[in-house]
N, C-alpha and C. Protein backbone atom coordinates (compact mmCIF):
# COMPACT_ATOMS: atom_id res chain seq x y z
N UNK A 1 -65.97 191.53 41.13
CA UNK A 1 -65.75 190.92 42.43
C UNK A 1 -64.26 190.73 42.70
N UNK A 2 -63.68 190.71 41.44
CA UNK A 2 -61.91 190.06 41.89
C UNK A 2 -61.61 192.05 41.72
N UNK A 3 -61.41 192.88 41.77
CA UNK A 3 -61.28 194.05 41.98
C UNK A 3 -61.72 194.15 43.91
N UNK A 4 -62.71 193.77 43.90
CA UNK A 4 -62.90 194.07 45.28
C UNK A 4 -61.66 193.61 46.35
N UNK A 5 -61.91 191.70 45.74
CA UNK A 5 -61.37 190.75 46.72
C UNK A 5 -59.62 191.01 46.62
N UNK A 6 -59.06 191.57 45.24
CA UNK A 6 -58.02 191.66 44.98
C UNK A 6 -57.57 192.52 45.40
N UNK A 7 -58.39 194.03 45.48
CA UNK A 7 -57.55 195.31 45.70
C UNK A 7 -57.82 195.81 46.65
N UNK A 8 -58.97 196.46 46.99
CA UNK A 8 -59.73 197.04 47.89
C UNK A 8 -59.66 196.27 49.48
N UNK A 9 -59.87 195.35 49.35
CA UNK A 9 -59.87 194.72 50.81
C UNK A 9 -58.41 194.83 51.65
N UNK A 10 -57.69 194.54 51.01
CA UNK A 10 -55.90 194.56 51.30
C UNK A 10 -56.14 195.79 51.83
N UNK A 11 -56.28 197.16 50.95
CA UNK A 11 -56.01 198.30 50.94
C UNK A 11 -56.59 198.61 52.34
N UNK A 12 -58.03 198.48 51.84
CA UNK A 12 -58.63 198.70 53.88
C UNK A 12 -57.78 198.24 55.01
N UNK A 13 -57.70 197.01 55.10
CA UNK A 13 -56.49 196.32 55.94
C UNK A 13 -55.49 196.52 56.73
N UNK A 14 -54.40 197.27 55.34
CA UNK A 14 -53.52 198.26 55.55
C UNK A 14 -54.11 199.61 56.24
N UNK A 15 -55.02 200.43 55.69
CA UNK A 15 -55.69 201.26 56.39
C UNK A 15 -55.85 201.36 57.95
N UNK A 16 -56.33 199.74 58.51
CA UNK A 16 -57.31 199.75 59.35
C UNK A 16 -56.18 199.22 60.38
N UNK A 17 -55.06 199.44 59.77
CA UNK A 17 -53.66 198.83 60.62
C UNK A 17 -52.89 200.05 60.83
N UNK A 18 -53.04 200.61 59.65
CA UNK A 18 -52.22 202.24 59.91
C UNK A 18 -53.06 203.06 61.13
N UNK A 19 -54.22 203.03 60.77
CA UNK A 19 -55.40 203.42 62.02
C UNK A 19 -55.59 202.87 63.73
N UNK A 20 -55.28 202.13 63.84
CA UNK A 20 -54.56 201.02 64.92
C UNK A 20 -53.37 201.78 65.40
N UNK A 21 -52.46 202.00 64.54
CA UNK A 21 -51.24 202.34 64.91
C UNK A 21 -50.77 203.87 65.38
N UNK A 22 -51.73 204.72 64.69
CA UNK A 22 -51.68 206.08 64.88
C UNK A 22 -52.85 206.45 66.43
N UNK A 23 -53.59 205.40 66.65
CA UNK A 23 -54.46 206.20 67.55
C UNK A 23 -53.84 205.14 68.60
N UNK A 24 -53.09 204.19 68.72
CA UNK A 24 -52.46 204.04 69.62
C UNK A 24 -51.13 204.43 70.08
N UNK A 25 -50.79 205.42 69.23
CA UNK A 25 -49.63 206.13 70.02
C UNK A 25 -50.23 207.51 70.62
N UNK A 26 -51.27 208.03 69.81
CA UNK A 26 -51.78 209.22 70.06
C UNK A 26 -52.54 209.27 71.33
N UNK A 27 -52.92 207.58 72.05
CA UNK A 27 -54.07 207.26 72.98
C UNK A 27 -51.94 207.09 74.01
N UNK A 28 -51.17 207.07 73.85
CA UNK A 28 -49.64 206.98 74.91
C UNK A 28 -49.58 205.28 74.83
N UNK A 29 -49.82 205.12 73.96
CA UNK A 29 -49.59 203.40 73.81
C UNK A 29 -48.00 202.90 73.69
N UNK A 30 -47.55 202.24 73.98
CA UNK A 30 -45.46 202.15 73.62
C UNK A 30 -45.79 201.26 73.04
N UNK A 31 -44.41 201.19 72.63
CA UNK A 31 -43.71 199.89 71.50
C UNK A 31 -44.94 198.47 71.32
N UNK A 32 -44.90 198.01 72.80
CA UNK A 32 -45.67 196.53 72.82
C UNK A 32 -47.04 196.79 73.13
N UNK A 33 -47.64 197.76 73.09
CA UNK A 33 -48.95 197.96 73.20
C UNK A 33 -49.90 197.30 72.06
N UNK A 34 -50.71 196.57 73.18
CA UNK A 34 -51.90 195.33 71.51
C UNK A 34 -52.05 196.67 70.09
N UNK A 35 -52.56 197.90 70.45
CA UNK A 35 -52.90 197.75 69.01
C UNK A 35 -51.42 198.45 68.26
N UNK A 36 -50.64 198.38 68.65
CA UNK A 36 -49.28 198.66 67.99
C UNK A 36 -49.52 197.24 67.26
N UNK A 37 -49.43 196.15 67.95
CA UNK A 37 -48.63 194.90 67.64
C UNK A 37 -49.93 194.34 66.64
N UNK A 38 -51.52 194.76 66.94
CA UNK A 38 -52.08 194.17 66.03
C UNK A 38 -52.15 195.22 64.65
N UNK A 39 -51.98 196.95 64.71
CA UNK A 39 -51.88 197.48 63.63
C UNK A 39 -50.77 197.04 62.52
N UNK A 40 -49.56 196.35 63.17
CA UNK A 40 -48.59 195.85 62.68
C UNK A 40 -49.33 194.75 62.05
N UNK A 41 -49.51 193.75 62.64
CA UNK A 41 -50.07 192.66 61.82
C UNK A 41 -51.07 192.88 60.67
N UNK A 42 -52.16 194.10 60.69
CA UNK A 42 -52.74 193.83 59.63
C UNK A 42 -52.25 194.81 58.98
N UNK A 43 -51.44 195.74 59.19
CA UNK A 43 -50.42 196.11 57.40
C UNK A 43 -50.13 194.83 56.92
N UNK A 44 -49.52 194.00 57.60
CA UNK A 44 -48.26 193.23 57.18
C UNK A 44 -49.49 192.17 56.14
N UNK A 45 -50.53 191.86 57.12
CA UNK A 45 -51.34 190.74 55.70
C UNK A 45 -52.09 191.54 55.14
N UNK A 46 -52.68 192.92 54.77
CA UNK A 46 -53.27 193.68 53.62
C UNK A 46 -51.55 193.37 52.42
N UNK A 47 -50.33 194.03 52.75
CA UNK A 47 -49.42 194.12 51.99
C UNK A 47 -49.08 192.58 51.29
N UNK A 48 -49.53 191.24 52.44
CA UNK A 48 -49.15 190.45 51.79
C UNK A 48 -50.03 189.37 50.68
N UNK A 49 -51.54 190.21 51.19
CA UNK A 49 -52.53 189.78 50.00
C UNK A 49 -51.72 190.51 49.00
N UNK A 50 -52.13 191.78 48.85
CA UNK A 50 -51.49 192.69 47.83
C UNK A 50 -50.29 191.92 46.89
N UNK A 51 -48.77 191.85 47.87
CA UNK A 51 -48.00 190.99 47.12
C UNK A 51 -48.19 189.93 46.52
N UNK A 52 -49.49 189.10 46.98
CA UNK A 52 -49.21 187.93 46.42
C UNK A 52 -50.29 187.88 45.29
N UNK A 53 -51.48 188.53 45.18
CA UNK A 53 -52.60 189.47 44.26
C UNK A 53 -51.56 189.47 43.30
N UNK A 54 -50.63 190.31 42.94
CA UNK A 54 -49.97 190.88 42.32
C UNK A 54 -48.72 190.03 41.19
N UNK A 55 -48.27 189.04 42.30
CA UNK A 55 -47.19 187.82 41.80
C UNK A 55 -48.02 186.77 40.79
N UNK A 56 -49.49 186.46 41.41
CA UNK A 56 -50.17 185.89 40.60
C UNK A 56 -50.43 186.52 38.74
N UNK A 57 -50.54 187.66 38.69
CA UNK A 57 -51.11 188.15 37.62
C UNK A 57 -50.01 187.71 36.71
């Protein structure tokens, strides 16, 4: 379960933020377009579970 909650979920996250970010430029989305600004946000907390997953060990 701590494999899941630790690694995998972040990872999706990041994924599902990179995914956000690519089909909203590809859909003519700019700079401040929501899913720019929300693909941004969920890299930023998959990376910061991750970092902090990681600081703990």
């Amino acid at each position: 379960m701590k494999l899941l909650r630790g690694y995998i979920l972040p990872a999706l996250m990041i994924l599902i933020g990179v995914g956000l970010i690519v089909r909203t430029i590809f859909g003519g989305g700019g700079p401040v377009a929501i899913g720019i600004i929300l693909g941004v946000l969920f890299v930023a907390a998959g990376a910061g579970r991750l970092y902090v997953e990681r600081s703990l060990l």
